[in-house]
Structures are given as C-alpha cells and as structure tokens.
Protein backbone atom coordinates (compact mmCIF):
# COMPACT_ATOMS: atom_id res chain seq x y z
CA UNK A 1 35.10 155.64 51.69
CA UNK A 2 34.72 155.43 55.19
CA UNK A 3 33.85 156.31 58.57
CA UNK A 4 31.88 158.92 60.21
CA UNK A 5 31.35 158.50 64.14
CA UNK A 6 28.55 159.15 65.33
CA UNK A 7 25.54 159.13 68.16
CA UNK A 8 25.41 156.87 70.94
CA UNK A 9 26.69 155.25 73.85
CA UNK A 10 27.11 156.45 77.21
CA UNK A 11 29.71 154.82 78.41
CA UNK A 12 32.43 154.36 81.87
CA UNK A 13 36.07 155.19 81.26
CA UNK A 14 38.43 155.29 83.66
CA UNK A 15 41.87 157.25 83.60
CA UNK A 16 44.51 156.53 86.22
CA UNK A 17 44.76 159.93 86.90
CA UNK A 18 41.14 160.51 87.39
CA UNK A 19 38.86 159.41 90.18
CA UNK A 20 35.79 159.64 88.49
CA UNK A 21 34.21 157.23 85.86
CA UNK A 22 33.33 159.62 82.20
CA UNK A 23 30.44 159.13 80.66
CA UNK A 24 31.07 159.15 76.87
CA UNK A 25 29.30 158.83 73.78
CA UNK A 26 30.21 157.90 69.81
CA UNK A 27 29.47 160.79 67.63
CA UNK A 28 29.44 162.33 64.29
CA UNK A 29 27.27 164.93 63.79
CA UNK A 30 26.15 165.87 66.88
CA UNK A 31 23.61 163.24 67.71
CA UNK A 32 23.68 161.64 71.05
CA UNK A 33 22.12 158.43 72.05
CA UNK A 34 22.80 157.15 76.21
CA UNK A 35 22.56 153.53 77.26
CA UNK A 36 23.80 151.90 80.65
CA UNK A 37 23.03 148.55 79.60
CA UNK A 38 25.65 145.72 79.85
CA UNK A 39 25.35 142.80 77.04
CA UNK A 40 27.14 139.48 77.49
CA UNK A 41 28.86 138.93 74.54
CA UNK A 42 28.12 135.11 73.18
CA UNK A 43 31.00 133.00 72.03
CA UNK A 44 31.75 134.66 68.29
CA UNK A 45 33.67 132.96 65.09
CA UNK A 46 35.70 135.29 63.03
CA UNK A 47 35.43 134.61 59.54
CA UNK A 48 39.20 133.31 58.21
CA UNK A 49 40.52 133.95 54.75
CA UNK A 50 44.01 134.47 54.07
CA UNK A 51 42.75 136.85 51.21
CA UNK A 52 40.76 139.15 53.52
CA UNK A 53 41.61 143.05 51.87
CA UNK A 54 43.98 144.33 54.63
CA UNK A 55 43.73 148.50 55.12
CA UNK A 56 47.12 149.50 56.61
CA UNK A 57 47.09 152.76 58.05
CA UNK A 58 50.47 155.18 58.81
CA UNK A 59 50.14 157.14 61.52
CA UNK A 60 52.30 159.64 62.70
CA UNK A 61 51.90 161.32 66.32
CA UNK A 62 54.00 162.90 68.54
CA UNK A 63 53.83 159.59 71.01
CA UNK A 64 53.95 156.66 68.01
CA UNK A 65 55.00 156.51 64.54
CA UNK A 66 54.05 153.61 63.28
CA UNK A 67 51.31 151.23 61.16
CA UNK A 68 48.05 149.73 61.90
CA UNK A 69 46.95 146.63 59.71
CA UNK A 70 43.57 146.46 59.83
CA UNK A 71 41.92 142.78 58.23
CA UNK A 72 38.56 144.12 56.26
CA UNK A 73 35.92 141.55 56.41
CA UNK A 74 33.34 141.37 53.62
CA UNK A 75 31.77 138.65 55.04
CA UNK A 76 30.00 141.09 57.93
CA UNK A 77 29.62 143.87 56.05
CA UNK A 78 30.00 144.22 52.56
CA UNK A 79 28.74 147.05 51.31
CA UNK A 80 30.48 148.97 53.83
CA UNK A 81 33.38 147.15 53.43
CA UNK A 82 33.26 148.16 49.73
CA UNK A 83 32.95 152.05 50.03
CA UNK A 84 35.76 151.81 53.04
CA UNK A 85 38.37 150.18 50.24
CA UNK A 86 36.99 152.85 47.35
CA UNK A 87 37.65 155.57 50.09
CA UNK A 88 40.89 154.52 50.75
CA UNK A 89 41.81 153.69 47.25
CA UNK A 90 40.48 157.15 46.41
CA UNK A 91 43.23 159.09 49.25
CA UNK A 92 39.90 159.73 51.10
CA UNK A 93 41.67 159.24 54.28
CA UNK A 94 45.42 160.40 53.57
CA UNK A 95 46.11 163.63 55.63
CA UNK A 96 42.90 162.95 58.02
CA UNK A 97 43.53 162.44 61.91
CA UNK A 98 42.23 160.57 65.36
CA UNK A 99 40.13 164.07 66.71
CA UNK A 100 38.59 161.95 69.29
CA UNK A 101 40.82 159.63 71.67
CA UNK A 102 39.32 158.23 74.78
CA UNK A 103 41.17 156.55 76.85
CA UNK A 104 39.63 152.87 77.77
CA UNK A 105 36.99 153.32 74.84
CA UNK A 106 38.76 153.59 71.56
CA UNK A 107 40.10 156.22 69.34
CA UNK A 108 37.75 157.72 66.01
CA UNK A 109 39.16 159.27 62.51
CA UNK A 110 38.87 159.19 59.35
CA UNK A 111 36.95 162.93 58.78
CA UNK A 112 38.37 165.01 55.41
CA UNK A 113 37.20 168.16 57.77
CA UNK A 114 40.56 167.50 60.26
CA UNK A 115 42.26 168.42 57.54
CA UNK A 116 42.24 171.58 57.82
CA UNK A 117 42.75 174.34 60.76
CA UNK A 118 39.54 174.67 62.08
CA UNK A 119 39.20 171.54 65.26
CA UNK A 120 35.12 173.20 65.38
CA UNK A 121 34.53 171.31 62.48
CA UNK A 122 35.94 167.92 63.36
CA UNK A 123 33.70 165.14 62.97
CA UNK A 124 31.18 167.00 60.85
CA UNK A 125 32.77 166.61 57.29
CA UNK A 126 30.85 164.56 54.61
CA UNK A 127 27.51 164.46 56.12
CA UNK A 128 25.83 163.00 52.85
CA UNK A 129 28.37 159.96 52.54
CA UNK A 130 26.06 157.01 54.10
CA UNK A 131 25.33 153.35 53.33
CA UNK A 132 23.20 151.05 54.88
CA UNK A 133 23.50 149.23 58.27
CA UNK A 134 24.82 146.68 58.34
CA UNK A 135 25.17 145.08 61.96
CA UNK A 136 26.43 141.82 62.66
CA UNK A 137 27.18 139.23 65.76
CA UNK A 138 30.71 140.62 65.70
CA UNK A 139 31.35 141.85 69.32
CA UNK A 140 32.59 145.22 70.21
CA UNK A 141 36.18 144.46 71.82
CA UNK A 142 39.90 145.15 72.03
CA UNK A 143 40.80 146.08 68.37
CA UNK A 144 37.89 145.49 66.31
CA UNK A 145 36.97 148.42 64.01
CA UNK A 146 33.22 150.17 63.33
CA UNK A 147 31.73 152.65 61.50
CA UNK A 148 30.00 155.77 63.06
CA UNK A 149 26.47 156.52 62.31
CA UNK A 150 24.90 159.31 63.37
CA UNK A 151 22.39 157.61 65.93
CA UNK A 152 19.85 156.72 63.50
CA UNK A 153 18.31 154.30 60.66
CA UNK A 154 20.91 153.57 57.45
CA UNK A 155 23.32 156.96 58.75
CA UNK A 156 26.79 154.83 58.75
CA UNK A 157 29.18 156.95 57.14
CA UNK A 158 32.80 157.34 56.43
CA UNK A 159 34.55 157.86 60.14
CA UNK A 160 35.83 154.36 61.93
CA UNK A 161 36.84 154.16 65.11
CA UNK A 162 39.27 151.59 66.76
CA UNK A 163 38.38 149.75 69.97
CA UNK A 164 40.98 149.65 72.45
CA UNK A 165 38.83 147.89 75.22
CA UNK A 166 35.70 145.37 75.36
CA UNK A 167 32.44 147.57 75.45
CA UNK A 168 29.15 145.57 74.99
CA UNK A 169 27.21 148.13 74.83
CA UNK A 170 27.61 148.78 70.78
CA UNK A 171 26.97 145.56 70.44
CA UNK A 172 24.66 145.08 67.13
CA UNK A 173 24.01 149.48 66.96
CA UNK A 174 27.25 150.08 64.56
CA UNK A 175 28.58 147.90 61.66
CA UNK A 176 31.92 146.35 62.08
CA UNK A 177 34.23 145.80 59.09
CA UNK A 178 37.55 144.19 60.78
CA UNK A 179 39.59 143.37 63.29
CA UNK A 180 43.23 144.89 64.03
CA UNK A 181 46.00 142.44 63.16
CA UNK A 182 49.02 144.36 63.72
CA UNK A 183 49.18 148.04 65.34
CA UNK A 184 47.23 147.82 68.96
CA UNK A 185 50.53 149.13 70.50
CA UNK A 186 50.11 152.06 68.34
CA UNK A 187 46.84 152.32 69.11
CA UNK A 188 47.79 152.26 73.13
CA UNK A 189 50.36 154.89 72.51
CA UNK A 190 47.85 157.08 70.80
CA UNK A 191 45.56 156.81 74.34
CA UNK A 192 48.73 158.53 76.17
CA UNK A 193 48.39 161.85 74.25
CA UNK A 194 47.13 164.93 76.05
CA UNK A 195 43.72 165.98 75.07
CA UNK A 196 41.18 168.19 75.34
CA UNK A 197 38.65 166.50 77.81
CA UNK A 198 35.68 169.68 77.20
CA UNK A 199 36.05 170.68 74.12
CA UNK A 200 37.46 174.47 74.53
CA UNK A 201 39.01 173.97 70.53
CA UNK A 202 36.88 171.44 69.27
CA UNK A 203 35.08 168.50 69.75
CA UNK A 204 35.32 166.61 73.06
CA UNK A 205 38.11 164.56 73.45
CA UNK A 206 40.39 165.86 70.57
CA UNK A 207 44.01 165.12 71.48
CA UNK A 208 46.10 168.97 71.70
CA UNK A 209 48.64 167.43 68.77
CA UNK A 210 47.07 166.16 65.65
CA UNK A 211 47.59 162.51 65.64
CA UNK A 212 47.76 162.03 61.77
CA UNK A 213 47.06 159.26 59.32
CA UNK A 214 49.41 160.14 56.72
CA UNK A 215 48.74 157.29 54.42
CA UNK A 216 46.00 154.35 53.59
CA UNK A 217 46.68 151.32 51.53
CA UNK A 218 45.05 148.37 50.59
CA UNK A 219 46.58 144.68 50.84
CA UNK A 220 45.85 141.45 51.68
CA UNK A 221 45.78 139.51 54.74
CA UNK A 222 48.33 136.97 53.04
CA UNK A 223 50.62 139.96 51.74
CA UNK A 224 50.79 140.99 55.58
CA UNK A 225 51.99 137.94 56.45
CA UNK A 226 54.80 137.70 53.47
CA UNK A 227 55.90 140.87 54.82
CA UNK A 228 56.09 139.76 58.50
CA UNK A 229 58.09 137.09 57.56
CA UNK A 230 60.48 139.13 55.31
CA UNK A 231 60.77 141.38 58.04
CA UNK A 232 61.99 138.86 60.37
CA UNK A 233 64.49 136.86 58.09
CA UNK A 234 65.53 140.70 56.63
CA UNK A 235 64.92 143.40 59.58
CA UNK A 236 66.70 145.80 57.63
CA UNK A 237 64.94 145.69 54.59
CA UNK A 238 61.93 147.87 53.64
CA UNK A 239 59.80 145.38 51.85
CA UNK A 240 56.23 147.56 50.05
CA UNK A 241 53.48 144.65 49.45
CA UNK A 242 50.80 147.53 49.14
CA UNK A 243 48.33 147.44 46.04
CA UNK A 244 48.74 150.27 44.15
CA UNK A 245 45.84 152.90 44.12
C-alpha cells in the first residue's frame, strides 16, 4: 500500500538562510502541474473515532530517531485508506525513506525504489500501483497526510507525504487519509537535514543522509492512547500495542 508523490503545485517556501521564495512542486513520476492560487480554507470537522486504524511509523535519521502516529481515516478516503493498511501490513514501506524534504512544505516517502543505491530512481518505483481519487473537504495543513498522484485523473499511488505547514493550494487535487497525532517534532527535525536543493544525485530536494522509515505498524487510535498513558505512569517501560502483521 501506499503513497506515490506526484505532479503539482508550485508553491513559496522560505528557508531562513535563503532570501529567495522556491517554487516547488509534488511529484512522482515526473509530472509537473504549477498553480499560484491561494484557497481559503472553510471551517473543517475531523471525523472522531477512538477506533480510527493508527499507522505508526519509526524513523531513524541522523537529526531524529523517533515515531510518527499517524490516525488513518476511512471516513475520507476509504479505498485508499484500505491499500495504505494492506501496504503496510504487507512491509511495503519497511526500509523505504523521506527522498524529498522541503522545508515549510512537507516531507514525501514511502517509494520501495529508495531502497536501494541508486537516489536517480527515487520517486519512480511502483508506477502501476494506483487507486482512485478520492478528494475530500479535508484541508491541506500542519500534519495532515496525502497521497501523491502523478498530476492526473485516478493516478494516486503508494507515496504519502506529511505536511509540515498550511498550503491551500492542494486543497481538493490529492486525497488525504489522516492527520498526525503524535510525531510533528520528528517531522520538524527531519526539515533541519542538509539536502540536495538541484538534484546533482537524485531527485530535487533529497536530503544527503537517508532519512529512513525502518518500520510500519498498524494500531488503533485508542491503543495510542493506552500507550500514552502507560508511558506516563511507567516512563521506563517499553509497552508494544502494535497489531501484528
């Protein structure tokens, strides 16, 4: 299961050490698709059920070693939803990396092809893995989680990418499937790696280090909470409330 990133979205990032606003797109194989447009975002309800499927993702980087707890929503998308939990049931993600991290935008994994050596590849792998759109009223901001599509009709695939800022613009063009509950400070330190801003190795914006997801599970949204509060009445126990593949 999951995500493939791909055409679309021009888009203004700023960097502290940079003067110039970037124009950047989503991606996944290749296609491009520019817009400049700014949408106002109306006043949105996430859906609320302590049985939401939870992905967790482990992540290990040379800035942040840690988890990100993603809550899975049916309710917006559920096809996709389903082939992102086979995916992940199936290992589809274990071993994969973030090869795009853009700083202000959000950060994009989930391709087999970062497995191996070859960055040229990144971004490309499993061009045949689609499913149907399936966009929703869920606004694009800080930590919510879409699918890449390759920029046209029904190309979702199986590359996600994690928003680390409010951006409008992808509003209704890419299916969402979550939110982040737990992790955004992983996801910040991630956005502090060096990377390569042209593409000399790769694709644009692949960080230098492989920022790797080691490991996908699949809980729930009330199992995250159990452990949360074990965590805090035990903080040096280890408590695993993953489902088992």
């Amino acid at each position: 299961m999951i995500a493939a990133i791909a055409a679309a979205t021009t888009l203004a990032c700023q960097r502290a050490e940079t003067a110039d606003a970037q124009s950047v797109s989503i991606h996944a194989a290749g296609n491009t698709h520019e817009s400049n447009s700014v949408k106002t975002a109306s006043v949105f309800v996430w859906p609320d059920d302590p049985n939401h499927p939870t992905l967790n993702i482990e992540i290990e980087s040379p800035v942040s070693t840690g988890r990100i707890s993603i809550e899975l929503i049916p309710k917006l998308a559920p096809q996709t939803v389903a082939q992102v939990i086979e995916l992940a049931m199936d290992a589809y993600y274990d071993g994969t990396t973030f090869h795009r991290v853009i700083p202000g935008f959000m950060i994009q994994g989930g391709d087999p092809n970062s497995r191996d050596r070859d960055p040229g590849n990144d971004g490309q792998g499993h061009p045949n893995l689609t499913v149907e759109d399936e966009f929703s009223a869920a606004p694009f901001v800080r930590g919510v989680v879409g699918m890449g599509n390759k920029g046209r009709k029904n190309s979702t695939g199986g590359q996600f990418f994690i928003m680390q800022a409010d951006n409008h613009n992808l509003d209704g063009r890419y299916t969402v499937i979550g939110r982040v509950r737990e992790g955004m400070d992983v996801v910040d330190a991630i956005m502090t790696v060096p990377i390569d801003r042209i593409g000399r190795w790769g694709p644009r914006h692949r960080p230098i280090e492989n920022i790797v997801i080691t490991r996908v599970d699949i809980g729930t949204q009330t199992q995250r909470a159990e452990a949360q509060d074990e965590s805090t009445n035990h903080p040096d126990t280890t408590v695993n409330v993953l489902a088992d593949r």
